[in-house]
PDB file of N, CA and C in Angstrom:
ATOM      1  N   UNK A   1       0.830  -1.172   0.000  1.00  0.00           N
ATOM      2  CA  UNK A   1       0.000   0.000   0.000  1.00  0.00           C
ATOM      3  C   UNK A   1       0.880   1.242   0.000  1.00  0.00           C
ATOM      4  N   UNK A   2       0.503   2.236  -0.886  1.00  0.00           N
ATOM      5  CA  UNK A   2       1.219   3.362  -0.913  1.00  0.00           C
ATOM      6  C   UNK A   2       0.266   4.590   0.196  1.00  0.00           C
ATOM      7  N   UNK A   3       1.381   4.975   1.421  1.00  0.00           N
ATOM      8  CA  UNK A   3       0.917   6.248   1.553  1.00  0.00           C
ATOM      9  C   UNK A   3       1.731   7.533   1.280  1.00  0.00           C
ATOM     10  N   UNK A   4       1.268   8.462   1.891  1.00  0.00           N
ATOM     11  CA  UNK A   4       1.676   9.896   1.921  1.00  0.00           C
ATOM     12  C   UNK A   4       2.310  10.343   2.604  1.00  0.00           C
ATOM     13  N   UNK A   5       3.160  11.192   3.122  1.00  0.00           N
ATOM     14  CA  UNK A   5       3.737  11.479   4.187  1.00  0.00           C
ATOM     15  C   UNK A   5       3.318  13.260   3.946  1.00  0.00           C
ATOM     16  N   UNK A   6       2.896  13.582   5.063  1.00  0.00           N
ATOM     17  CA  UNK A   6       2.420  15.119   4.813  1.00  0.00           C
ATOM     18  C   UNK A   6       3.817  15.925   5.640  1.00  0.00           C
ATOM     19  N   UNK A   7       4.843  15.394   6.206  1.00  0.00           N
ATOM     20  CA  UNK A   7       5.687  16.336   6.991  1.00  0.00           C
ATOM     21  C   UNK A   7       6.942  16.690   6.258  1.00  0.00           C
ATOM     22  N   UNK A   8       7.026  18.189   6.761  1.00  0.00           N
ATOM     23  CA  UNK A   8       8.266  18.452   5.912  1.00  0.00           C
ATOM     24  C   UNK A   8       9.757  18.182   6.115  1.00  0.00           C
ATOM     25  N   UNK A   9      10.253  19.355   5.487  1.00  0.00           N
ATOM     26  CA  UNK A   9      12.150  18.716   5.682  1.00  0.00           C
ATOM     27  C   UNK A   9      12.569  19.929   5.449  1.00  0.00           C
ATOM     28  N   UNK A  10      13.149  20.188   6.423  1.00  0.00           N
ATOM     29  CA  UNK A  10      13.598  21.614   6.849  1.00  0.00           C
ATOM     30  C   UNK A  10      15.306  21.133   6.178  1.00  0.00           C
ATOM     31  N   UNK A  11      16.033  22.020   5.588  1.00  0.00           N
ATOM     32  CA  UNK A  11      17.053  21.802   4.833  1.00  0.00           C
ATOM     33  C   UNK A  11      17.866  23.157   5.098  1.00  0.00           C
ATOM     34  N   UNK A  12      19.156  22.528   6.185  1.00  0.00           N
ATOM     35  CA  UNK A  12      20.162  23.888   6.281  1.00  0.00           C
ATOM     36  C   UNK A  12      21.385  23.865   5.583  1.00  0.00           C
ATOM     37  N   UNK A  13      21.272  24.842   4.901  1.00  0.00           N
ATOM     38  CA  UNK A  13      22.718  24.704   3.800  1.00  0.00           C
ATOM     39  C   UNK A  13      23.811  25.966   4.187  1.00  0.00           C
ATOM     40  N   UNK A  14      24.717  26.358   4.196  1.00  0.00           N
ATOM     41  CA  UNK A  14      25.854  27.538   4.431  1.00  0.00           C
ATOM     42  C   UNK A  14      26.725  27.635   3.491  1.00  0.00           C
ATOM     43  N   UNK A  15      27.194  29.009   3.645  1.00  0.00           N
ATOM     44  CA  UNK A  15      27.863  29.072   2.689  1.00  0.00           C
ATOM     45  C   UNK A  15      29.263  30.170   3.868  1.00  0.00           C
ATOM     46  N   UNK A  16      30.665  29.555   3.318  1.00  0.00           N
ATOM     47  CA  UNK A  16      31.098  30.012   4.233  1.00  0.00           C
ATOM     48  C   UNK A  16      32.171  31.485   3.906  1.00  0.00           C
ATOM     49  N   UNK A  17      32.760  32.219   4.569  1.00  0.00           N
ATOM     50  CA  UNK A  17      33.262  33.417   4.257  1.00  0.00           C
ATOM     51  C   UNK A  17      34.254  33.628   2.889  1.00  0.00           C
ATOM     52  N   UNK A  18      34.705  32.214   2.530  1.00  0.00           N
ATOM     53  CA  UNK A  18      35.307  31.764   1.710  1.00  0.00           C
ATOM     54  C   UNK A  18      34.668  31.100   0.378  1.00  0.00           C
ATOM     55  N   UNK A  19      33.599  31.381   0.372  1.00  0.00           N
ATOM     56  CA  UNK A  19      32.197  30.689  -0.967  1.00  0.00           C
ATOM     57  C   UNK A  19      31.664  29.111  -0.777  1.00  0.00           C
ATOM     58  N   UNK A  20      32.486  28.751  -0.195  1.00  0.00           N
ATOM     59  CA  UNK A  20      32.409  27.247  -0.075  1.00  0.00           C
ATOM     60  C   UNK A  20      30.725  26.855   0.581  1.00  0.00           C
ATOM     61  N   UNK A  21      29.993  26.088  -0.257  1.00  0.00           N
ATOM     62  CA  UNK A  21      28.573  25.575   0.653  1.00  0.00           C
ATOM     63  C   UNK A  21      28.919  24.610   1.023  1.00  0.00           C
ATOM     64  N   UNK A  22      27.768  23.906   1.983  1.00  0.00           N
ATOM     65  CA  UNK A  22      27.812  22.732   2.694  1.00  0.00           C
ATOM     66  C   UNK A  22      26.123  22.683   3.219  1.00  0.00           C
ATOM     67  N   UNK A  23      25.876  21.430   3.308  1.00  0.00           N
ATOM     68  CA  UNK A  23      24.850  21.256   2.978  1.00  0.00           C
ATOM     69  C   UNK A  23      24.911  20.688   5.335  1.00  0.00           C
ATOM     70  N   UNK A  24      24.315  21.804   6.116  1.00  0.00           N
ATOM     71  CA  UNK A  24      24.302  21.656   7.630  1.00  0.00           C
ATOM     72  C   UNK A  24      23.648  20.326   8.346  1.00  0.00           C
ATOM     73  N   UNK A  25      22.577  20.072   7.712  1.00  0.00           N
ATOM     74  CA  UNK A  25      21.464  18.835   7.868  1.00  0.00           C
ATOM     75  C   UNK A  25      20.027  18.838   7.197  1.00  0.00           C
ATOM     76  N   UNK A  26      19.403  17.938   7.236  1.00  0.00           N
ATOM     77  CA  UNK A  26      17.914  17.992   7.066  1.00  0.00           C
ATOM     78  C   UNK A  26      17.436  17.253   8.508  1.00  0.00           C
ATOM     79  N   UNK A  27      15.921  17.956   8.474  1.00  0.00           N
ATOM     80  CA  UNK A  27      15.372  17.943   9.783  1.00  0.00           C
ATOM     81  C   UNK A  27      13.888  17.446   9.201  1.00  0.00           C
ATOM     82  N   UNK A  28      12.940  16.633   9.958  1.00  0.00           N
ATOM     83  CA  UNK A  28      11.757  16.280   9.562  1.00  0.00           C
ATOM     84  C   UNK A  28      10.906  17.439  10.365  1.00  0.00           C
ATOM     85  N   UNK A  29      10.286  17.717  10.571  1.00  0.00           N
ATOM     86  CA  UNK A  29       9.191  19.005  10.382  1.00  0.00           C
ATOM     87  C   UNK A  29       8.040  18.311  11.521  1.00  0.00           C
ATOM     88  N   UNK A  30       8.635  17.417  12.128  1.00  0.00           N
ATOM     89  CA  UNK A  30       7.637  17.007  13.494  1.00  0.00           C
ATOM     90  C   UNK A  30       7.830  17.344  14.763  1.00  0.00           C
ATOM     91  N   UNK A  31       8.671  18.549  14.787  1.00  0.00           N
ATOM     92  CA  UNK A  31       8.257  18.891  16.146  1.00  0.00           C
ATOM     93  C   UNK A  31       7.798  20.701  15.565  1.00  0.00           C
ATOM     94  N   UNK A  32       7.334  21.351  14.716  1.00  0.00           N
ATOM     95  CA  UNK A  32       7.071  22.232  14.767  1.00  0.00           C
ATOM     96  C   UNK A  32       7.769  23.360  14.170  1.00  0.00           C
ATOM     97  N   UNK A  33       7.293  24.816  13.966  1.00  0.00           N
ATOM     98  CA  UNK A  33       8.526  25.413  13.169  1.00  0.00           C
ATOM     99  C   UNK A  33       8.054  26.743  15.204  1.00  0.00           C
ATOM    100  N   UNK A  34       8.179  26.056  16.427  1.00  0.00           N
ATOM    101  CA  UNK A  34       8.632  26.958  17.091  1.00  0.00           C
ATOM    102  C   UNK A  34       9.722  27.161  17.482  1.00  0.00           C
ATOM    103  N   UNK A  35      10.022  28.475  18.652  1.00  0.00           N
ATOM    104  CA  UNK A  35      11.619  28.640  19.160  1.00  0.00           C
ATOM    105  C   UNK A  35      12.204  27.625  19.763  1.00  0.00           C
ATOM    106  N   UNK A  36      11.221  26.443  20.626  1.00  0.00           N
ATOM    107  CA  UNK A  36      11.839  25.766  21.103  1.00  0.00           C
ATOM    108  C   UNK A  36      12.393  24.111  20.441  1.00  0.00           C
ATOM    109  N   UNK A  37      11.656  24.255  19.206  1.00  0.00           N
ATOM    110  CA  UNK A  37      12.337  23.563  18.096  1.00  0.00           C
ATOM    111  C   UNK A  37      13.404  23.850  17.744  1.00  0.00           C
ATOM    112  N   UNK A  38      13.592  25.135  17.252  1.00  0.00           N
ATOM    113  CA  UNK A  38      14.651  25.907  16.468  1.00  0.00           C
ATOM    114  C   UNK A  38      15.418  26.252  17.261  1.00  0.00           C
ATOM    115  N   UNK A  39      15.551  25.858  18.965  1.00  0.00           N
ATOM    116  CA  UNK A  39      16.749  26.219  19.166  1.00  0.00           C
ATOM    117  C   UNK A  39      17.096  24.732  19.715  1.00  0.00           C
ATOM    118  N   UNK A  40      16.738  24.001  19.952  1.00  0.00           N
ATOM    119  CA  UNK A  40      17.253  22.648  19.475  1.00  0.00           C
ATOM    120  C   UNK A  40      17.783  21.883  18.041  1.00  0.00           C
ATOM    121  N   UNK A  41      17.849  22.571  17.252  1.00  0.00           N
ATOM    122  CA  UNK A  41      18.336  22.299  16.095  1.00  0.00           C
ATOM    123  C   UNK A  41      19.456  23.017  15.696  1.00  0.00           C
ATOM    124  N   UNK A  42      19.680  24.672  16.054  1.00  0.00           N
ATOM    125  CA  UNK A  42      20.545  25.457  15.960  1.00  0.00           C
ATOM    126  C   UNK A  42      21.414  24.998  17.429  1.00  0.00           C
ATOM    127  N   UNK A  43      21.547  24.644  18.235  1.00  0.00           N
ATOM    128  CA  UNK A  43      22.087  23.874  19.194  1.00  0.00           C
ATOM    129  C   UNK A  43      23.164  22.934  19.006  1.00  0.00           C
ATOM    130  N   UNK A  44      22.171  21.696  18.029  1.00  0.00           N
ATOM    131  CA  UNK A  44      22.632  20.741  17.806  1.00  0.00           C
ATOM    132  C   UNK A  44      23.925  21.549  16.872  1.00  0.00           C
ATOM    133  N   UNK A  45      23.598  22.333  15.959  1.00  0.00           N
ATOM    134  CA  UNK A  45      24.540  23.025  14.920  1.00  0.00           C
ATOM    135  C   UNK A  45      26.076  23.485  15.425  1.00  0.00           C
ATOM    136  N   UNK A  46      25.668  24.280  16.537  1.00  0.00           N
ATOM    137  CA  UNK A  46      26.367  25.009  17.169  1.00  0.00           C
ATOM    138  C   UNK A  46      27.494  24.109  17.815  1.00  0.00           C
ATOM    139  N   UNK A  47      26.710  22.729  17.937  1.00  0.00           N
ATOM    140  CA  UNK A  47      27.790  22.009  19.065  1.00  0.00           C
ATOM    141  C   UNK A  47      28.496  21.230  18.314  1.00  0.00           C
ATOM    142  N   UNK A  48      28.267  21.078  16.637  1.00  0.00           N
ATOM    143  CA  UNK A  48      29.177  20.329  15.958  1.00  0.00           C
ATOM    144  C   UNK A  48      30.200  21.637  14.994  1.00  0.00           C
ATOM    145  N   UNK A  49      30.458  22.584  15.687  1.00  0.00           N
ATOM    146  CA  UNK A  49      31.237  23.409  15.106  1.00  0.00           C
ATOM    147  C   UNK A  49      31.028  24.661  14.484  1.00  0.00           C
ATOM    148  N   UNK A  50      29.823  25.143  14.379  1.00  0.00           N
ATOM    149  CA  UNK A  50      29.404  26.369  13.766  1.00  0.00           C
ATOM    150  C   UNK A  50      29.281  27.493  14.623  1.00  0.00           C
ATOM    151  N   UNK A  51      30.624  28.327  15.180  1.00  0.00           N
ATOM    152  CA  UNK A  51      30.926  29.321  16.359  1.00  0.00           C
ATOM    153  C   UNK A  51      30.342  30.124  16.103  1.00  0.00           C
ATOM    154  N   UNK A  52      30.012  30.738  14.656  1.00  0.00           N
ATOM    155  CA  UNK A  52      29.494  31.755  14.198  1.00  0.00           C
ATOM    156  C   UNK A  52      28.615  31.741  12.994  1.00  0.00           C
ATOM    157  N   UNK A  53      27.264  32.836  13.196  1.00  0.00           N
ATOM    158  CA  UNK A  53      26.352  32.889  11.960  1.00  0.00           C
ATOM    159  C   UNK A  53      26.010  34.315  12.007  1.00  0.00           C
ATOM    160  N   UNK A  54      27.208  34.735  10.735  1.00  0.00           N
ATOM    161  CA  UNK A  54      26.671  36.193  10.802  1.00  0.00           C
ATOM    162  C   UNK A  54      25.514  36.415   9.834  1.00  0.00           C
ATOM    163  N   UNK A  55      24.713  35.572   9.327  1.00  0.00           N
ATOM    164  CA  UNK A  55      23.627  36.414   8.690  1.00  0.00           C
ATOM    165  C   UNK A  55      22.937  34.780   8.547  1.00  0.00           C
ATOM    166  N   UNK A  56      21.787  34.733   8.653  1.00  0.00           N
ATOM    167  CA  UNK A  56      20.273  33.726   8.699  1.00  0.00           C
ATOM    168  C   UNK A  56      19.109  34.058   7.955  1.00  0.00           C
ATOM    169  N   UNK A  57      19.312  33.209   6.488  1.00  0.00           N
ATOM    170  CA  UNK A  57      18.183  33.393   5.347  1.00  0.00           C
ATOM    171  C   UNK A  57      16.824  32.593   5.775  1.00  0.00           C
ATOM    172  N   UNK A  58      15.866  33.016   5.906  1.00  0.00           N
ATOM    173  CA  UNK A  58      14.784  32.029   6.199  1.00  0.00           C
ATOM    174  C   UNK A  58      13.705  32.486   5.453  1.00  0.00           C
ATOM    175  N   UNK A  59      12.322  31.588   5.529  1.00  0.00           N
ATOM    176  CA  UNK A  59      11.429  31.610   4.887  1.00  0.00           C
ATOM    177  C   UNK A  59       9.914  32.090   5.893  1.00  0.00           C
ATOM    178  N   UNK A  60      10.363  32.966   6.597  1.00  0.00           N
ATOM    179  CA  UNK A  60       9.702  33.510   7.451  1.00  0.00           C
ATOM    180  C   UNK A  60       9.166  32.338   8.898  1.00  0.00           C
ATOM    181  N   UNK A  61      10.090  31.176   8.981  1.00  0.00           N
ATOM    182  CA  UNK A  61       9.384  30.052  10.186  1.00  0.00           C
ATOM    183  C   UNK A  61       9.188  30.934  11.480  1.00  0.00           C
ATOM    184  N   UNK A  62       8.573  30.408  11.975  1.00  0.00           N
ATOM    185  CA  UNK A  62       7.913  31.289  13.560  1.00  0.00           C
ATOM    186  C   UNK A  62       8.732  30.689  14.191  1.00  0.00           C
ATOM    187  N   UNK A  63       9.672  31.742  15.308  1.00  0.00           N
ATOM    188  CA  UNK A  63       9.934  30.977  16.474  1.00  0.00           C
ATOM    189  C   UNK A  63      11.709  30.667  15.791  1.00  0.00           C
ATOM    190  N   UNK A  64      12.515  30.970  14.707  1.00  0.00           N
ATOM    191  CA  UNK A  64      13.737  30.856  14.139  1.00  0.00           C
ATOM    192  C   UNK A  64      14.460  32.245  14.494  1.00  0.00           C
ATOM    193  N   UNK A  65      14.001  33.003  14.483  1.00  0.00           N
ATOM    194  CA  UNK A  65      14.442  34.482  14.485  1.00  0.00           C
ATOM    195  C   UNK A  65      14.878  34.772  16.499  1.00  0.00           C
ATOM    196  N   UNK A  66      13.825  34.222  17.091  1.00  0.00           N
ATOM    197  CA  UNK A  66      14.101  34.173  18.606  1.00  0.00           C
ATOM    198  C   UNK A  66      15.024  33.164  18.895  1.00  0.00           C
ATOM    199  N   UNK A  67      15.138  32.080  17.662  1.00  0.00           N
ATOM    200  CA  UNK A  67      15.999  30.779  18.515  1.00  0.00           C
ATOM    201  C   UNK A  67      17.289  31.000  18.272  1.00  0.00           C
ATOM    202  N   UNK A  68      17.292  31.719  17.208  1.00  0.00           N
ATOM    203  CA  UNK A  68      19.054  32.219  16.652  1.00  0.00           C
ATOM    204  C   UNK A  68      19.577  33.088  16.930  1.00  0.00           C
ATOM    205  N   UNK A  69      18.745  34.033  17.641  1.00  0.00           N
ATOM    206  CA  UNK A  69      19.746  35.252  18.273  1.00  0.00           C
ATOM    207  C   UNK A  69      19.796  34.544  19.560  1.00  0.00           C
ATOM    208  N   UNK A  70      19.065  33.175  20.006  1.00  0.00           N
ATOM    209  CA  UNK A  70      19.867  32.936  21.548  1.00  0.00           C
ATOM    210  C   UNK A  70      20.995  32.155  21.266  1.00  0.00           C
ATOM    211  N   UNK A  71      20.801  31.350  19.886  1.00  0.00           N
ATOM    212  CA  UNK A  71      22.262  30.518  19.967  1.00  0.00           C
ATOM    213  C   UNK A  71      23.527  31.894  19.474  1.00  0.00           C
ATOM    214  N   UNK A  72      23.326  32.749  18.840  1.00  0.00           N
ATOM    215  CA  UNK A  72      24.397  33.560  17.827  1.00  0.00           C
ATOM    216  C   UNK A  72      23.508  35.131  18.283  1.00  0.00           C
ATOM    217  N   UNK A  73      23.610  35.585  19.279  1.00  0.00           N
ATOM    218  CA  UNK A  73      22.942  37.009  19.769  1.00  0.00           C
ATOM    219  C   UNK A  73      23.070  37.766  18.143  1.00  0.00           C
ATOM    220  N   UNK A  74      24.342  38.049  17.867  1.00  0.00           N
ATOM    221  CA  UNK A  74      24.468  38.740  16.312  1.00  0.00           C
ATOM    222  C   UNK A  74      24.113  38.889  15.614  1.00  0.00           C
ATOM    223  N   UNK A  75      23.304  37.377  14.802  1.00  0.00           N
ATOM    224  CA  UNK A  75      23.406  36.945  13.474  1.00  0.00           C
ATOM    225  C   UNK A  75      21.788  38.168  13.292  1.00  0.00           C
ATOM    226  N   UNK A  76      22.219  38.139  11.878  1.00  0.00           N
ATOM    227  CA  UNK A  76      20.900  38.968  11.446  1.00  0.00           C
ATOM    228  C   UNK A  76      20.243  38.149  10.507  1.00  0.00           C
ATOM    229  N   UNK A  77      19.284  38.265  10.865  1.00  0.00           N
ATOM    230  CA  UNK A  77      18.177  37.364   9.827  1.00  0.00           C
ATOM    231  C   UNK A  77      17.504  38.059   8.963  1.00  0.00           C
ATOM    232  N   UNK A  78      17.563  37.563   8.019  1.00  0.00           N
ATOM    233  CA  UNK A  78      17.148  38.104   6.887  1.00  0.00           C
ATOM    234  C   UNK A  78      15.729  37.156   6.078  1.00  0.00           C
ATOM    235  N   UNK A  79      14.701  37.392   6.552  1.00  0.00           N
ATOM    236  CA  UNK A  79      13.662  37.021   5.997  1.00  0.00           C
ATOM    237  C   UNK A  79      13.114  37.285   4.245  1.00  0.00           C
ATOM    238  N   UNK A  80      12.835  35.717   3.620  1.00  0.00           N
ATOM    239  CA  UNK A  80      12.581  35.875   2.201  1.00  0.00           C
ATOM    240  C   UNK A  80      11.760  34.738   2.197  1.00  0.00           C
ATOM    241  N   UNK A  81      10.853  35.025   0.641  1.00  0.00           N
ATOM    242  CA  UNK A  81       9.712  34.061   0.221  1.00  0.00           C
ATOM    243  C   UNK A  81      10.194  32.898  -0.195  1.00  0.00           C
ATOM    244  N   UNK A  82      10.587  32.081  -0.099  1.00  0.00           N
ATOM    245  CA  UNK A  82      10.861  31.018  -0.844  1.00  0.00           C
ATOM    246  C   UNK A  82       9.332  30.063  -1.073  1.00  0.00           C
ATOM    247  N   UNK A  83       8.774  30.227  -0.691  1.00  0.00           N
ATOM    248  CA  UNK A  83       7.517  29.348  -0.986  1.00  0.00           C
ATOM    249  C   UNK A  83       6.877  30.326  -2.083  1.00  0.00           C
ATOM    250  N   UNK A  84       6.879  31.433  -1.792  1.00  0.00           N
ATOM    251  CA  UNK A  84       5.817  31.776  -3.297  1.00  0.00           C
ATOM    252  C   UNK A  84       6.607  31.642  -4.723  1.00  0.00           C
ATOM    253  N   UNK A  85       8.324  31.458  -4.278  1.00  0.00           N
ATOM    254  CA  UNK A  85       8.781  31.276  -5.587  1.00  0.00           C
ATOM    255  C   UNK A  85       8.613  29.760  -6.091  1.00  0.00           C
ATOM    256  N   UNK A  86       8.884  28.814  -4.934  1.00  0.00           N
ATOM    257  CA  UNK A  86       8.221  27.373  -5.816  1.00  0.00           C
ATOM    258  C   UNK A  86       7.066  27.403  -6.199  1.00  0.00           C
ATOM    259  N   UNK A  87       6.334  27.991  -5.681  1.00  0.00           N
ATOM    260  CA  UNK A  87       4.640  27.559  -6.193  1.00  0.00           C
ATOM    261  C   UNK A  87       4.150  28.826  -7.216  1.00  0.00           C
ATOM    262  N   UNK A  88       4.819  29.561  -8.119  1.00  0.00           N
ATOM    263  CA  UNK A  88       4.820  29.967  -9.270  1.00  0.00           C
ATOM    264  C   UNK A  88       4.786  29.173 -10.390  1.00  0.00           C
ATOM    265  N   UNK A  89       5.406  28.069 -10.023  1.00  0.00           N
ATOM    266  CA  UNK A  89       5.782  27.343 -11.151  1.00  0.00           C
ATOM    267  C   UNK A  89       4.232  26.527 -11.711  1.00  0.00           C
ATOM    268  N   UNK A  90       3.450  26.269 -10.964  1.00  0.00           N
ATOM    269  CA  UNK A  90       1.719  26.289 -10.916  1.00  0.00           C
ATOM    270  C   UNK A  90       1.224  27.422 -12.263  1.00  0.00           C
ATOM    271  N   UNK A  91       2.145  28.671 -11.846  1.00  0.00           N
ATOM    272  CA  UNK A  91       1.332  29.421 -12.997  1.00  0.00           C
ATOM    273  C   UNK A  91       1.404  29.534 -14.098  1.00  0.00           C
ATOM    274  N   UNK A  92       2.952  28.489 -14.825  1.00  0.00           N
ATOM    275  CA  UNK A  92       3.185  28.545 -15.927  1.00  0.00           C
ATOM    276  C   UNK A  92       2.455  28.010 -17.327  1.00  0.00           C
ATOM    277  N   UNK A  93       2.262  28.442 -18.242  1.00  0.00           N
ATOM    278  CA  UNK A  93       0.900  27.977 -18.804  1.00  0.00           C
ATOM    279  C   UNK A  93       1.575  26.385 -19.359  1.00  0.00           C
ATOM    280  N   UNK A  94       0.899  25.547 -19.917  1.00  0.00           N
ATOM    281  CA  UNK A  94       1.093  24.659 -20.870  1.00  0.00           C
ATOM    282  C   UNK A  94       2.226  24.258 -21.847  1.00  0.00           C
ATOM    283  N   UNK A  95       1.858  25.478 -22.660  1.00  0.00           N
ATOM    284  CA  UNK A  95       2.427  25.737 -23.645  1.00  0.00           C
ATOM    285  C   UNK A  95       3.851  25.834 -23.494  1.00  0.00           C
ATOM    286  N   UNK A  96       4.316  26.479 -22.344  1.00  0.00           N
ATOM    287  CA  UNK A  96       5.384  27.160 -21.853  1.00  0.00           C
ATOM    288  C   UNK A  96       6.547  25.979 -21.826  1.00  0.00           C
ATOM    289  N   UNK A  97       5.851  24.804 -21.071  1.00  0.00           N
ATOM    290  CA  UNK A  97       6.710  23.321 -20.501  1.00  0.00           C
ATOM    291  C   UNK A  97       6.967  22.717 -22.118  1.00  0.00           C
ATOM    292  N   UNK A  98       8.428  22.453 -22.034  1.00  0.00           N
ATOM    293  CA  UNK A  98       8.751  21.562 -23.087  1.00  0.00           C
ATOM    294  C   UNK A  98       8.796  20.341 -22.807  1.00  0.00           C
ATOM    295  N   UNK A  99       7.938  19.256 -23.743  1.00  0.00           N
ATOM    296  CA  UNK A  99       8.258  17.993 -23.249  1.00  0.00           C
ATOM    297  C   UNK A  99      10.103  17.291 -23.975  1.00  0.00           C
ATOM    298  N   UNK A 100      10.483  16.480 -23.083  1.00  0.00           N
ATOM    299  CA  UNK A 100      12.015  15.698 -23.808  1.00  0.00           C
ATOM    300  C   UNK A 100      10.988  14.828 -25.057  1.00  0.00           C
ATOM    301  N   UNK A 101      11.954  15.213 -26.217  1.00  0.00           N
ATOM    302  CA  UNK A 101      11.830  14.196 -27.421  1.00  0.00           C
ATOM    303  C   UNK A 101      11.587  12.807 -27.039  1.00  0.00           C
ATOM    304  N   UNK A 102      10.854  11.930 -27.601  1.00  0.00           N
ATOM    305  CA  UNK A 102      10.770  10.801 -27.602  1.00  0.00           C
ATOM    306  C   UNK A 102      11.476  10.005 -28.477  1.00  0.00           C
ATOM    307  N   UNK A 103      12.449   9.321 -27.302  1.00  0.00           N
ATOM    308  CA  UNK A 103      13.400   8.584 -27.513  1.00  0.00           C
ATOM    309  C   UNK A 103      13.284   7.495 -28.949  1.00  0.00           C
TER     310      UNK A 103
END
């Protein structure tokens, strides 16, 4: 039997002073997007080596913005849409999508 899984996957990636990314962890989305989630996760971060986060891109989660200035007082967060830019792709007409040649 096939089911569904409705929970998400929170995905932390960095990029470091030097350009280099790295992909931090993925997280399943069952305990919530509050502070006391998010600072158990930025925690966990913190304690495998990440001394410093001077700047925090997010997608507006509740409760990230309070959990990261307690792990990194500093870091500035910088709030952006990332959900209305995936779900644009909904508005593209038909016509627009190329199908691959048949092989």
């Amino acid at each position: 039997m096939i089911s569904t899984i409705t929970d998400s996957v929170m995905a932390g990636m960095t990029v470091t002073v030097e350009g280099h990314r790295d992909i931090l962890g993925l997280w399943i989305g069952d305990g919530g997007e509050g502070a006391k989630y998010w600072l158990q996760v930025l925690t966990e971060i913190k304690n495998r080596g990440a001394a410093d986060v001077p700047m925090l891109v997010c997608d507006g989660l509740t409760g990230l913005p309070d959990a990261v200035n307690t792990v990194w007082p500093a870091t500035i967060v910088q709030p952006v849409s990332f959900t209305s830019t995936l779900t644009k792709s909904d508005r593209v007409p038909p016509f627009a999508i190329q199908t691959p040649p048949a092989a």
